[in-house]
N, C-alpha and C. Protein backbone atom coordinates (compact mmCIF):
# COMPACT_ATOMS: atom_id res chain seq x y z
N UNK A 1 -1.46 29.19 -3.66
CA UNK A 1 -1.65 28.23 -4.74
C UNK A 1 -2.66 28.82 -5.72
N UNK A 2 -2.36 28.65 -7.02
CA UNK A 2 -3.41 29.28 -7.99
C UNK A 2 -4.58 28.68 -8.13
N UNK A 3 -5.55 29.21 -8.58
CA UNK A 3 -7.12 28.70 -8.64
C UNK A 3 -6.87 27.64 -9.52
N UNK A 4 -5.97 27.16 -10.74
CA UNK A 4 -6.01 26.68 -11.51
C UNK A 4 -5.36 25.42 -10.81
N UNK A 5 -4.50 25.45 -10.49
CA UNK A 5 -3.84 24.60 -9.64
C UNK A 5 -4.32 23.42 -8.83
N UNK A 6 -5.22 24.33 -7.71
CA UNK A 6 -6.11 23.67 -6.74
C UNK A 6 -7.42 23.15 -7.52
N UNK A 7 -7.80 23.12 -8.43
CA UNK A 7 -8.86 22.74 -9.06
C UNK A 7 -8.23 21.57 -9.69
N UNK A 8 -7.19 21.70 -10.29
CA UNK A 8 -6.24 20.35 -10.86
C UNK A 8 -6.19 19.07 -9.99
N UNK A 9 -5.59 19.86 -8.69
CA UNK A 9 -5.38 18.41 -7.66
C UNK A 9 -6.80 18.24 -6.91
N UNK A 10 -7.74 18.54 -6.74
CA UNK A 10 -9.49 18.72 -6.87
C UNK A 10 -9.87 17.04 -7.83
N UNK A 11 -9.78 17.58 -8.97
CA UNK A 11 -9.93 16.50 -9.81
C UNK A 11 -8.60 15.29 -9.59
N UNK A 12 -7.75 15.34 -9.82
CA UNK A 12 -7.00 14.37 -9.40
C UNK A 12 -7.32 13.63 -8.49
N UNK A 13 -7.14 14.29 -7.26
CA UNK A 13 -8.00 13.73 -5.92
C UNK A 13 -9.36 12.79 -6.14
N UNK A 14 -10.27 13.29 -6.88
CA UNK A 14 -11.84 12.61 -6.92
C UNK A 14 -11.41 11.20 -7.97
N UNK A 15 -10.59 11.12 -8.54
CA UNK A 15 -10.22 10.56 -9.98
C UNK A 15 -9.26 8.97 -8.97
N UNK A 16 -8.14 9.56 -8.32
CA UNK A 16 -7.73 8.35 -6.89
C UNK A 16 -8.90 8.40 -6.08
N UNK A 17 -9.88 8.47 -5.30
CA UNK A 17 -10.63 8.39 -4.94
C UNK A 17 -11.42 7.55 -5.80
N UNK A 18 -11.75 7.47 -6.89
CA UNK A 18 -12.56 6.37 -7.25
C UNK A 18 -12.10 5.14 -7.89
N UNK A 19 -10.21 4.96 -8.33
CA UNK A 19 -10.13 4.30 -8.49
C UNK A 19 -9.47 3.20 -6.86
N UNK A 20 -9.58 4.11 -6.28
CA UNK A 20 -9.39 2.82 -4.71
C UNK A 20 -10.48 2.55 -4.32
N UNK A 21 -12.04 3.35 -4.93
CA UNK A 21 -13.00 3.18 -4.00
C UNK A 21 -13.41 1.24 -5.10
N UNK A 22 -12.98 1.76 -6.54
CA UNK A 22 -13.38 0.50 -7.22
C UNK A 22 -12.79 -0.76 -6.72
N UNK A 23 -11.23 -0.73 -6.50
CA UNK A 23 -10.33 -1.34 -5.68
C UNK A 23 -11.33 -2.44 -5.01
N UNK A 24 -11.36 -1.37 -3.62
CA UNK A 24 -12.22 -2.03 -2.66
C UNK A 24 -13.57 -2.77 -3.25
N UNK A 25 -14.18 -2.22 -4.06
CA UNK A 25 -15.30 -3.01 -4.40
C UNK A 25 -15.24 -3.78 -4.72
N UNK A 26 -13.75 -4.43 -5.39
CA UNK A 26 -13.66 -5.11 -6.05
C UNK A 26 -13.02 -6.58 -5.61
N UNK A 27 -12.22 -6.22 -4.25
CA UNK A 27 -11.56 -7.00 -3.02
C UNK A 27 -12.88 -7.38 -2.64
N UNK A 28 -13.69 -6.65 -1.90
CA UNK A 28 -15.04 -6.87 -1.27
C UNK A 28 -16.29 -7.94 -1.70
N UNK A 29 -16.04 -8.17 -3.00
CA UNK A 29 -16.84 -8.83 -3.88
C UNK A 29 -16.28 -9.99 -4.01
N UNK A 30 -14.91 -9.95 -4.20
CA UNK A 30 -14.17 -11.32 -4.64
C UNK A 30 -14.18 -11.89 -3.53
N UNK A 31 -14.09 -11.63 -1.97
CA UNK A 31 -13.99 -12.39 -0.77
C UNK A 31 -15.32 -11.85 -0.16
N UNK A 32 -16.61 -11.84 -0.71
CA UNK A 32 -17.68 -12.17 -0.39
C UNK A 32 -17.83 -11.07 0.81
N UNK A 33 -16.93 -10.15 0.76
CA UNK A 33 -17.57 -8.80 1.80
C UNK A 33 -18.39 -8.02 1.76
N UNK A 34 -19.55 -7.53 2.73
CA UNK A 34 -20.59 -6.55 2.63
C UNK A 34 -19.16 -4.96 2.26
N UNK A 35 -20.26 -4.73 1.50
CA UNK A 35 -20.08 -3.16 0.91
C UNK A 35 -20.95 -2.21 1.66
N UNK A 36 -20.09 -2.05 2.99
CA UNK A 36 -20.40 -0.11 3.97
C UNK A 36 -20.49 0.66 3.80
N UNK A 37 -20.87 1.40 4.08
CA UNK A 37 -20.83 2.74 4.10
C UNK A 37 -19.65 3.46 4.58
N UNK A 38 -19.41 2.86 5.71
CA UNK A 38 -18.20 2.92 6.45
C UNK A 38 -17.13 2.70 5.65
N UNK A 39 -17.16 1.74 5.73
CA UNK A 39 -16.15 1.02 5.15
C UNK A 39 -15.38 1.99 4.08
N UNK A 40 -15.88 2.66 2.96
CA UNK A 40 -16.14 3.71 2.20
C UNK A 40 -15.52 4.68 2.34
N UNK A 41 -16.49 5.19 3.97
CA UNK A 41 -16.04 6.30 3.88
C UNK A 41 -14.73 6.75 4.66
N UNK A 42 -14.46 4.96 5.29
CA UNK A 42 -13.25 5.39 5.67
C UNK A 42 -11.63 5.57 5.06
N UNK A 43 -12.16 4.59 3.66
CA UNK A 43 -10.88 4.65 2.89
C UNK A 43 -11.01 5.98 2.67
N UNK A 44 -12.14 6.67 2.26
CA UNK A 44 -12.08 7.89 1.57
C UNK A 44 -11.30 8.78 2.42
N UNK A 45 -11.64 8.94 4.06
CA UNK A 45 -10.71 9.64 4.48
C UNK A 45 -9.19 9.20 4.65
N UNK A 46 -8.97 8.44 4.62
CA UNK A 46 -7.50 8.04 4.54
C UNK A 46 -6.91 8.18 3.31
N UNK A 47 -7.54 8.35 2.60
CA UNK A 47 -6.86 8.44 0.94
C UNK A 47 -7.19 10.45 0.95
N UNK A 48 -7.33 10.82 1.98
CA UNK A 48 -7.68 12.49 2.15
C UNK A 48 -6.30 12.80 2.93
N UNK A 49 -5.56 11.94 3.31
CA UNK A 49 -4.46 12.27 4.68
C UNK A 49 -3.01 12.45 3.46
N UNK A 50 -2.11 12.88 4.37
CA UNK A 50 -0.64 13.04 3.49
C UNK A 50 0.36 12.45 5.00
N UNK A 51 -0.04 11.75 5.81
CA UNK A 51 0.41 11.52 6.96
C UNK A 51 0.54 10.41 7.47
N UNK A 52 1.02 9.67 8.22
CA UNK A 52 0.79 8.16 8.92
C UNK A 52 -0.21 8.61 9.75
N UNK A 53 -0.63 7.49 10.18
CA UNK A 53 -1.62 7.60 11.15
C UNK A 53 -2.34 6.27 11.79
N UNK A 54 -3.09 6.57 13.36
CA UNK A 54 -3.18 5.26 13.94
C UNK A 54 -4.64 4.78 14.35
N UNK A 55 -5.11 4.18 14.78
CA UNK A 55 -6.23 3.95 14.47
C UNK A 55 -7.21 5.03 15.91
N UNK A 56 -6.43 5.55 16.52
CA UNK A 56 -6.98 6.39 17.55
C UNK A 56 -7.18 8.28 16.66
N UNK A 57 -6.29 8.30 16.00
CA UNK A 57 -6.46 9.21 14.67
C UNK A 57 -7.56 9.08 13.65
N UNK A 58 -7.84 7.92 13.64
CA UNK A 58 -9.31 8.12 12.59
C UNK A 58 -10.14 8.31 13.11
N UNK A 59 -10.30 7.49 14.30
CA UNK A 59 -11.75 7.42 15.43
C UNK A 59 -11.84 9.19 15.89
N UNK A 60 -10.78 9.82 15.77
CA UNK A 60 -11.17 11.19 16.11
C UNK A 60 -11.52 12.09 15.21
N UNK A 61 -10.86 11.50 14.03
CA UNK A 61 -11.34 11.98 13.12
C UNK A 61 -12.93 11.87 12.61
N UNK A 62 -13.35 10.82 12.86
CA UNK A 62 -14.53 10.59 12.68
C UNK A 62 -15.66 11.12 13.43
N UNK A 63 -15.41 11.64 14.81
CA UNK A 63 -15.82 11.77 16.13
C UNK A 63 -16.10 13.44 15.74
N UNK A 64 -14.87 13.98 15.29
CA UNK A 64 -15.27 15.39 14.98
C UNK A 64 -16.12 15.95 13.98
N UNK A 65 -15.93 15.04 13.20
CA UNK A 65 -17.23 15.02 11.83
C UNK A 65 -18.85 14.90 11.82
N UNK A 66 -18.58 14.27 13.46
CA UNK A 66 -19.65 13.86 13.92
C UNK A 66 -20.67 12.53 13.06
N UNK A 67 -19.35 11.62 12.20
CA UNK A 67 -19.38 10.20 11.53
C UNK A 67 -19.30 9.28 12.59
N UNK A 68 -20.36 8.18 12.80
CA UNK A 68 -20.63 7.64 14.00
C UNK A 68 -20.16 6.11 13.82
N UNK A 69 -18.45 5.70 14.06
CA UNK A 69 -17.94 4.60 13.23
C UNK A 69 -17.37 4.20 14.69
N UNK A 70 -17.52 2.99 15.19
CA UNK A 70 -16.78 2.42 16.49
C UNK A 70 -15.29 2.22 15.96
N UNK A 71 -14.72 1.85 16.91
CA UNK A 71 -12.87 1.54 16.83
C UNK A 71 -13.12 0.61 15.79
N UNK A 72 -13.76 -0.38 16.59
CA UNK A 72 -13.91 -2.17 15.98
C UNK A 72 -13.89 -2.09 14.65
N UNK A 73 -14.58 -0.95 14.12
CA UNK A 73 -14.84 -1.09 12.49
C UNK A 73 -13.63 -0.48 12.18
N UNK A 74 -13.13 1.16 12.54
CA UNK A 74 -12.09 1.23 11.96
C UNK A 74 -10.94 0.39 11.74
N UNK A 75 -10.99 -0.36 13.02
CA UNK A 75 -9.71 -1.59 13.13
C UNK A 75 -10.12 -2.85 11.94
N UNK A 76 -11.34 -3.44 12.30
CA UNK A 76 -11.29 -4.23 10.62
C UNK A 76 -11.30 -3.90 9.14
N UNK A 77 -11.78 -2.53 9.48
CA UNK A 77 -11.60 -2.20 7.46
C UNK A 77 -10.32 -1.78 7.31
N UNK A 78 -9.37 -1.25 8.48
CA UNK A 78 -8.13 -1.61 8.20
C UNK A 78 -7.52 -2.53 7.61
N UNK A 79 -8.00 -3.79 8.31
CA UNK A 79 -7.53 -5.12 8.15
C UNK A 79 -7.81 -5.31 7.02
N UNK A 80 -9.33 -5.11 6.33
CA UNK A 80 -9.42 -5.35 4.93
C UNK A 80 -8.43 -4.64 3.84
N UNK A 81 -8.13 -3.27 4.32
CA UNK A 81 -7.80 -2.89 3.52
C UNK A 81 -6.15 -3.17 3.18
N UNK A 82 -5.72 -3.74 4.22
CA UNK A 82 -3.90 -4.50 4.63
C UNK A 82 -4.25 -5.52 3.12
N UNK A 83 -5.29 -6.19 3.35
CA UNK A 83 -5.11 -6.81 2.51
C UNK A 83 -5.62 -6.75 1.25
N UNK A 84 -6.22 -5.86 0.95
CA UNK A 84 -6.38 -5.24 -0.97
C UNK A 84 -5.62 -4.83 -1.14
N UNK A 85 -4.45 -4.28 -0.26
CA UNK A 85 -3.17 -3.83 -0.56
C UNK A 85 -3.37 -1.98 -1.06
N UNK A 86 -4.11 -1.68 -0.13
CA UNK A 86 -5.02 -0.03 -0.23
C UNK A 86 -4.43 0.56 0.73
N UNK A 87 -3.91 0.31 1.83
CA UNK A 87 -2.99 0.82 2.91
C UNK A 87 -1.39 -0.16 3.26
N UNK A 88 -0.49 0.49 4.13
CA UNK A 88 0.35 0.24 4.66
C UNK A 88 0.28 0.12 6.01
N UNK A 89 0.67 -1.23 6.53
CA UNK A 89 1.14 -1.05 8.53
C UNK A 89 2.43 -0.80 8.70
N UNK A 90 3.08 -0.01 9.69
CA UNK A 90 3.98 0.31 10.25
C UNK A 90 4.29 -0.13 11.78
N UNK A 91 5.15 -0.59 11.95
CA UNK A 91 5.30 -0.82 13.38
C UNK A 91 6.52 0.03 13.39
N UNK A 92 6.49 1.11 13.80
CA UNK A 92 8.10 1.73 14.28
C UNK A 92 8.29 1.51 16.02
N UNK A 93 9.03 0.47 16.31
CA UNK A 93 9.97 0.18 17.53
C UNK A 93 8.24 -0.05 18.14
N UNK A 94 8.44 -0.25 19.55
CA UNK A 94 7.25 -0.58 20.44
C UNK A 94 6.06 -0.35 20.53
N UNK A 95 5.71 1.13 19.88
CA UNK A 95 4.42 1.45 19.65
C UNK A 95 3.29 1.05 19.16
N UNK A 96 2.35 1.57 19.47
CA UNK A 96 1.50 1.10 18.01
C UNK A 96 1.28 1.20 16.59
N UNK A 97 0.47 0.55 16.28
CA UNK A 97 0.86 0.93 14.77
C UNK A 97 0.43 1.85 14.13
N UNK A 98 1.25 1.97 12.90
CA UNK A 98 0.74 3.28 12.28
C UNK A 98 0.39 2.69 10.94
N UNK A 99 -0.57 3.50 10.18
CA UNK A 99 -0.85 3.36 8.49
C UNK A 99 -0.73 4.49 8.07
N UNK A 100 -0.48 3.84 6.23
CA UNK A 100 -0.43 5.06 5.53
C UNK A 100 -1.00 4.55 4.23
N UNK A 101 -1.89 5.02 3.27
CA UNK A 101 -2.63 4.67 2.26
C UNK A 101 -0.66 4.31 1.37
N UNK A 102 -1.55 3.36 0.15
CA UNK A 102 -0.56 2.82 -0.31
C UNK A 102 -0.87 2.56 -2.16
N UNK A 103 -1.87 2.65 -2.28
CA UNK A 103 -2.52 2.16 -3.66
C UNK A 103 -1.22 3.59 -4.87
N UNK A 104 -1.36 4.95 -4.65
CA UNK A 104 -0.28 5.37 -5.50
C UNK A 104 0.98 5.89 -4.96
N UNK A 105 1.26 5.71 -3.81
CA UNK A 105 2.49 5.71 -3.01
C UNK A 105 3.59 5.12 -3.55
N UNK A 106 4.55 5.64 -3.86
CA UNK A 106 5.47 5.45 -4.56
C UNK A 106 6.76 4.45 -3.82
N UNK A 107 7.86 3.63 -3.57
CA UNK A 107 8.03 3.09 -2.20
C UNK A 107 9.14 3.98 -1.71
N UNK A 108 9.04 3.87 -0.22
CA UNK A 108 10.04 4.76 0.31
C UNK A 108 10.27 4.31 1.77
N UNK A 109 11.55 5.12 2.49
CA UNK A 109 11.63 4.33 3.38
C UNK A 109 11.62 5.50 4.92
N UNK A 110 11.95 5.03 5.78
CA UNK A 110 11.47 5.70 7.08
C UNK A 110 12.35 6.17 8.03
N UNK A 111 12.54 7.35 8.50
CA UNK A 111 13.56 7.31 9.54
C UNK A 111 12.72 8.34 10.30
N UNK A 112 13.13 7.72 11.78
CA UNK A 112 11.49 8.06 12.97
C UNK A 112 12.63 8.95 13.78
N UNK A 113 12.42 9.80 14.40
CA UNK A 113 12.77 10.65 15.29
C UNK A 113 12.45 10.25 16.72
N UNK A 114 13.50 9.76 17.70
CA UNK A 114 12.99 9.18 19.03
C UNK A 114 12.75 10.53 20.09
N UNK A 115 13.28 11.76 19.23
CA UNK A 115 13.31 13.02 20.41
C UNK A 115 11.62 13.37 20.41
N UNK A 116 11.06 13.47 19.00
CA UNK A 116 9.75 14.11 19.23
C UNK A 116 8.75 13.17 18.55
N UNK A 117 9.59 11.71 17.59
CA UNK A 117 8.40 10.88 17.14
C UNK A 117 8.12 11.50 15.88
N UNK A 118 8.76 12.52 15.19
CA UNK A 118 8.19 12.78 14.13
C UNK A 118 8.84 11.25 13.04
N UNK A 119 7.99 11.46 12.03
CA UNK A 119 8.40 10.47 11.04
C UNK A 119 8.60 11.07 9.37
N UNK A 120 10.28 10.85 9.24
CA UNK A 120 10.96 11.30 7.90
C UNK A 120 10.69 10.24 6.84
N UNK A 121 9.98 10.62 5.85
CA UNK A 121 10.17 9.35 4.54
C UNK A 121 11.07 9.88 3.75
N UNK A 122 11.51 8.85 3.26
CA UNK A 122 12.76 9.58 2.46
C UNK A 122 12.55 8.29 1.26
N UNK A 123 13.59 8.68 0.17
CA UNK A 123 13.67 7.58 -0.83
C UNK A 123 15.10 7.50 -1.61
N UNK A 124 15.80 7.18 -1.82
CA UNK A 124 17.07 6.67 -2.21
C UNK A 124 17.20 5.80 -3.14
N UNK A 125 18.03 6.41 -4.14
CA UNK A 125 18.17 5.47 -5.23
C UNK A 125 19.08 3.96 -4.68
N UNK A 126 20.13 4.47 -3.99
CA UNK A 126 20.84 3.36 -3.91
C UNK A 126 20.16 1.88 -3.16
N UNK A 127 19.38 2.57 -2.63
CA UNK A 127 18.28 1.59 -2.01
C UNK A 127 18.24 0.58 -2.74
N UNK A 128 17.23 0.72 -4.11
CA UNK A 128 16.92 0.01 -5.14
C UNK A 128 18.20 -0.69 -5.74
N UNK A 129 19.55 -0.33 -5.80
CA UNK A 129 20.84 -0.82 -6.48
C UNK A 129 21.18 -1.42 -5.41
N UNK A 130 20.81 -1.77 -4.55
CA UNK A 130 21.32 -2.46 -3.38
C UNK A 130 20.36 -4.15 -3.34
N UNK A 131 18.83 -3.72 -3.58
CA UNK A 131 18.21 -4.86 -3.94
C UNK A 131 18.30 -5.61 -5.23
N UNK A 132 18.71 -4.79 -6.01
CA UNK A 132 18.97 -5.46 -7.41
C UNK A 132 20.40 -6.26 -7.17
N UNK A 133 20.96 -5.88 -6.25
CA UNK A 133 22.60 -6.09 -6.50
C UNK A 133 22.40 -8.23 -5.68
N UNK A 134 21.69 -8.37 -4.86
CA UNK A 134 21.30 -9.18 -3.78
C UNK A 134 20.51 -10.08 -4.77
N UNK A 135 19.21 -9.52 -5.51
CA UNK A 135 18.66 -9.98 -6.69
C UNK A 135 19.45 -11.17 -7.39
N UNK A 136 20.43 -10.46 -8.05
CA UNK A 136 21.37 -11.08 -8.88
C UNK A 136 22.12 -12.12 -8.07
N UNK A 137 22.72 -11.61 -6.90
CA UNK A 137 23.70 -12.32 -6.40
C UNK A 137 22.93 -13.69 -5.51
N UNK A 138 21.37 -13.69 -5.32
CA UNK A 138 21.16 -14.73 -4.69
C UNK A 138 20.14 -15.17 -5.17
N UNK A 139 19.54 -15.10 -6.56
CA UNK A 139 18.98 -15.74 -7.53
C UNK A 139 17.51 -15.04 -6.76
N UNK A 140 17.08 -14.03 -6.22
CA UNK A 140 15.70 -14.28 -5.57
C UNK A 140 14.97 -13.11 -6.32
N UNK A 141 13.77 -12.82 -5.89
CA UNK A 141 13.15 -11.56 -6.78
C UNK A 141 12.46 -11.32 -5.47
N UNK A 142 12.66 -9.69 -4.83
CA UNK A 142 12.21 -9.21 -3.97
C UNK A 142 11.38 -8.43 -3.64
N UNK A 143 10.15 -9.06 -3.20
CA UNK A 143 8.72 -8.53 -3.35
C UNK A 143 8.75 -7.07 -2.95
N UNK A 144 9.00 -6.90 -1.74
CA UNK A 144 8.86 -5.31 -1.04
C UNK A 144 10.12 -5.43 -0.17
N UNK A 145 10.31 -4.36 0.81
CA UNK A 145 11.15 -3.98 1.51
C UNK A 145 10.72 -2.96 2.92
N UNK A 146 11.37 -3.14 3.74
CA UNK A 146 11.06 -1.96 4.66
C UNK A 146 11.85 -1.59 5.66
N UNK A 147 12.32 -0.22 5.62
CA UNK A 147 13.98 0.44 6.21
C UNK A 147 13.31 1.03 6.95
N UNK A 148 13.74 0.93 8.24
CA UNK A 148 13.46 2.05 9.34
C UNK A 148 14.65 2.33 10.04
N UNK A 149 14.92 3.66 9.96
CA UNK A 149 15.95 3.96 10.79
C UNK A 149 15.92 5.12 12.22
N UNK A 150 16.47 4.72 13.20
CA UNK A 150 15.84 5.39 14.51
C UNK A 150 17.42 6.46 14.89
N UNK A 151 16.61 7.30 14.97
CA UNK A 151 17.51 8.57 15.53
C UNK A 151 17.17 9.68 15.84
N UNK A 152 18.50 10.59 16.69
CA UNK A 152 18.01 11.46 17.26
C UNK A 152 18.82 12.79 16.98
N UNK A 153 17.91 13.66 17.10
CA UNK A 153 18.81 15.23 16.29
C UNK A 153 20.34 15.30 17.61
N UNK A 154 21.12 16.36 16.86
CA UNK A 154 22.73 15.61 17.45
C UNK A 154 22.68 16.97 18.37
N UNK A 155 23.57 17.01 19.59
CA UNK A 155 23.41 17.73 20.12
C UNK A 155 24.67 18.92 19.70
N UNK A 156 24.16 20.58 20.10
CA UNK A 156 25.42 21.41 18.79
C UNK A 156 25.95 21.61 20.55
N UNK A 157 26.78 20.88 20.69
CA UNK A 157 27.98 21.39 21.80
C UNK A 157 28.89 22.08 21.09
């Protein structure tokens, strides 16, 4: 990657970074929440990821940084952040859950791999011509959506 390049998404990066960190300040204030440190610095690392991830993934993440944040907190500033609408929950099939930052995430949908668990996002136009089509046909306006599809690589007999 060129020097010019990586200095581009550098700034980009610090630039989303402060407009989710305002976000939050701004959720935090309106429903009378203390403003953490934590709290902070955990959006910050999650808005650092390109990945889903679960709440046993941050705590290690944090653990290796040697950032001294219990589960409990990662699990409620989650929760806060479900609801500033700064992350995504995932439940794919029985597991636990997974997140994925959401503030410039574009929408897309999911197909999970049951052989190794990896997780495909994908995005499809027809998707969208499919909700518009339902739109029309049943008078409703449809907030969000969420496709998960489960499969497994085919075997080459």
């Amino acid at each position: 990657m060129s020097e010019h390049k990586e200095i581009s998404q550098k700034k980009t990066y610090r630039q989303e970074i402060e407009v989710v960190k305002n976000k939050l300040t701004e959720f935090l204030e309106n429903n009378q929440q203390r403003k953490t440190p934590e709290r902070y610095a955990i959006l910050e690392e999650i808005y650092q990821l390109n990945e889903h991830f679960d709440i046993d993934f941050l705590y290690k993440l944090f653990r290796e940084k040697q950032f001294r944040v219990s589960k409990a907190t990662i699990y409620n500033t989650l929760e806060l952040l479900l609801e500033a609408g700064l992350v995504r929950k995932h439940q794919f099939g029985k597991v636990q859950a997974f997140y994925e930052k959401s503030y410039f995430n574009r929408n897309h949908d999911h197909i999970i791999m049951l052989d190794d668990f990896q997780i495909i996002e994908f995005c499809d136009p027809r998707i969208e011509r499919i909700k518009k089509d339902f739109e029309e046909a049943m008078d409703i306006e449809i907030e969000s959506h969420s496709l998960y599809l489960y499969a497994r690589k085919k075997n080459k007999s």
